[in-house]
Protein backbone atom coordinates (compact mmCIF):
# COMPACT_ATOMS: atom_id res chain seq x y z
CA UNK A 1 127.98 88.03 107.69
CA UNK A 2 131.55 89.21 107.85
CA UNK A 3 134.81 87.28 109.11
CA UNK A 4 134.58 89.53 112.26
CA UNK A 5 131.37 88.53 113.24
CA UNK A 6 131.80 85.01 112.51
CA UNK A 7 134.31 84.96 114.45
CA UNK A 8 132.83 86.74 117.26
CA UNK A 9 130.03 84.46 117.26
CA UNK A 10 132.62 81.11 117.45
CA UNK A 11 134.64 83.00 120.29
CA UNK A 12 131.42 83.72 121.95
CA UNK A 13 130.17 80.08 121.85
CA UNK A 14 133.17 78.47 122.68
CA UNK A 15 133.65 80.56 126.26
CA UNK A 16 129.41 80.72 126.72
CA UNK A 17 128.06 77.83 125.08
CA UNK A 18 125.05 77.32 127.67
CA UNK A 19 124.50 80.82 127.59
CA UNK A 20 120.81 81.98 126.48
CA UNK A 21 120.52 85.11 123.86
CA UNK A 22 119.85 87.81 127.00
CA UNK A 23 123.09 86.73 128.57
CA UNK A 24 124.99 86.73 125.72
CA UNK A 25 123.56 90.35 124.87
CA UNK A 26 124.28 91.61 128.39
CA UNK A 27 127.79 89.90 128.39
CA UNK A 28 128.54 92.46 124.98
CA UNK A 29 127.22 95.48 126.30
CA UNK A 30 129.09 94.90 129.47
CA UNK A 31 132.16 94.54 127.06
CA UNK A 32 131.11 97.75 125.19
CA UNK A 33 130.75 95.76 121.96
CA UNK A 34 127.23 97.03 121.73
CA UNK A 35 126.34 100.66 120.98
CA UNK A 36 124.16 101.37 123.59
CA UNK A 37 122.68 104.49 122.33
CA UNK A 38 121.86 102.47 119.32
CA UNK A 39 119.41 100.32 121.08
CA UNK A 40 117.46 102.88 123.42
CA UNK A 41 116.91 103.95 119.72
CA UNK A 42 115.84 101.29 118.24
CA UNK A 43 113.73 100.11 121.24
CA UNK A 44 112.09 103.54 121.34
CA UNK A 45 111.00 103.35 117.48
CA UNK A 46 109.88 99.77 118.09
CA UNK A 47 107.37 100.40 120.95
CA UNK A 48 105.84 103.73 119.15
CA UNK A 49 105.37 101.55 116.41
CA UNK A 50 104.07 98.54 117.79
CA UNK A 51 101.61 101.46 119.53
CA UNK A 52 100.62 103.08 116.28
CA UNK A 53 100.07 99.21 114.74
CA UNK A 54 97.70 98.77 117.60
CA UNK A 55 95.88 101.90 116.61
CA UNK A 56 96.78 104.26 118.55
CA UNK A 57 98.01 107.89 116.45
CA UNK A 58 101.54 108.48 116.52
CA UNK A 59 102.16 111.60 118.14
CA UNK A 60 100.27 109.83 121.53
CA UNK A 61 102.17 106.58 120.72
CA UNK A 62 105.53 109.11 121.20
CA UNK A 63 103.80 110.72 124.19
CA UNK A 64 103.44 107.08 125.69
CA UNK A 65 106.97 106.45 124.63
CA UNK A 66 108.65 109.12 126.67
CA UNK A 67 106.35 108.16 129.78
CA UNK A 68 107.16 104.69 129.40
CA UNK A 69 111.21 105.31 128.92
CA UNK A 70 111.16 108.52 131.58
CA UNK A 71 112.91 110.27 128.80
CA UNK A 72 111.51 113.70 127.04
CA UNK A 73 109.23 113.76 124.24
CA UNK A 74 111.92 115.90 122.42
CA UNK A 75 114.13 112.05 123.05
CA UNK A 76 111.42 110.02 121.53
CA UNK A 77 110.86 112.73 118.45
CA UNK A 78 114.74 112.72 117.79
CA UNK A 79 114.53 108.67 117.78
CA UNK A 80 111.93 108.32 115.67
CA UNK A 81 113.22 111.33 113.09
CA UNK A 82 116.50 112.28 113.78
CA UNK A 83 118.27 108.90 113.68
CA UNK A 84 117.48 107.35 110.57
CA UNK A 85 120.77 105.02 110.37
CA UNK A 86 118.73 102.95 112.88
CA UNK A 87 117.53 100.03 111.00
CA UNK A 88 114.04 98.67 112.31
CA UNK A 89 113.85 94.70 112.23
C-alpha cells in the first residue's frame, strides 16, 4: 500500500468513522476518486464469470450479461476482451 492510500484511508476514517464499506465507496465515486468505467468493467467480467463457474457457456453467460446490465453484447465482449488492465479479485 502506498503513502497516498494510507493516507486516504486515515483521512477517510477520521471524517467517516461509522461509515460501512458501501458508504464509504459511494462517498469516493461521488468525489470522482473512483474510475467509474473501471468498475462497470470489472462488475461485468465478474458476473459472466460467476455465470460460466455455475455452468453455464460463456458466450450465453455474456448474452445474460448485457440483458442484465441493459448494455450491448458488443459492451460485455469489449469488457471481457478488450480491457485487460482490469484486474479480477
Amino acid at each position: 500500500m502506498t503513502i497516498y492510500q494510507k493516507e486516504l484511508r486515515r483521512q477517510l476514517t477520521e471524517r467517516h468513522p461509522d461509515a460501512s464499506t458501501a458508504q464509504v465507496l459511494d462517498l469516493l465515486v461521488e468525489m470522482g476518486v473512483v474510475d467509474v468505467t473501471r468498475c462497470k468493467v470489472l462488475a461485468v467480467r465478474c458476473y459472466v464469470e460467476q455465470l460460466v463457474q455455475q455452468g453455464c457457456r460463456k458466450v450465453d453467460a455474456m448474452y445474460d450479461a448485457a440483458d442484465h446490465f441493459c448494455c450491448s453484447y458488443e459492451y460485455v465482449r469489449k469488457c471481457m476482451y478488450y480491457y485487460k488492465d482490469v484486474n479480477l479479485i
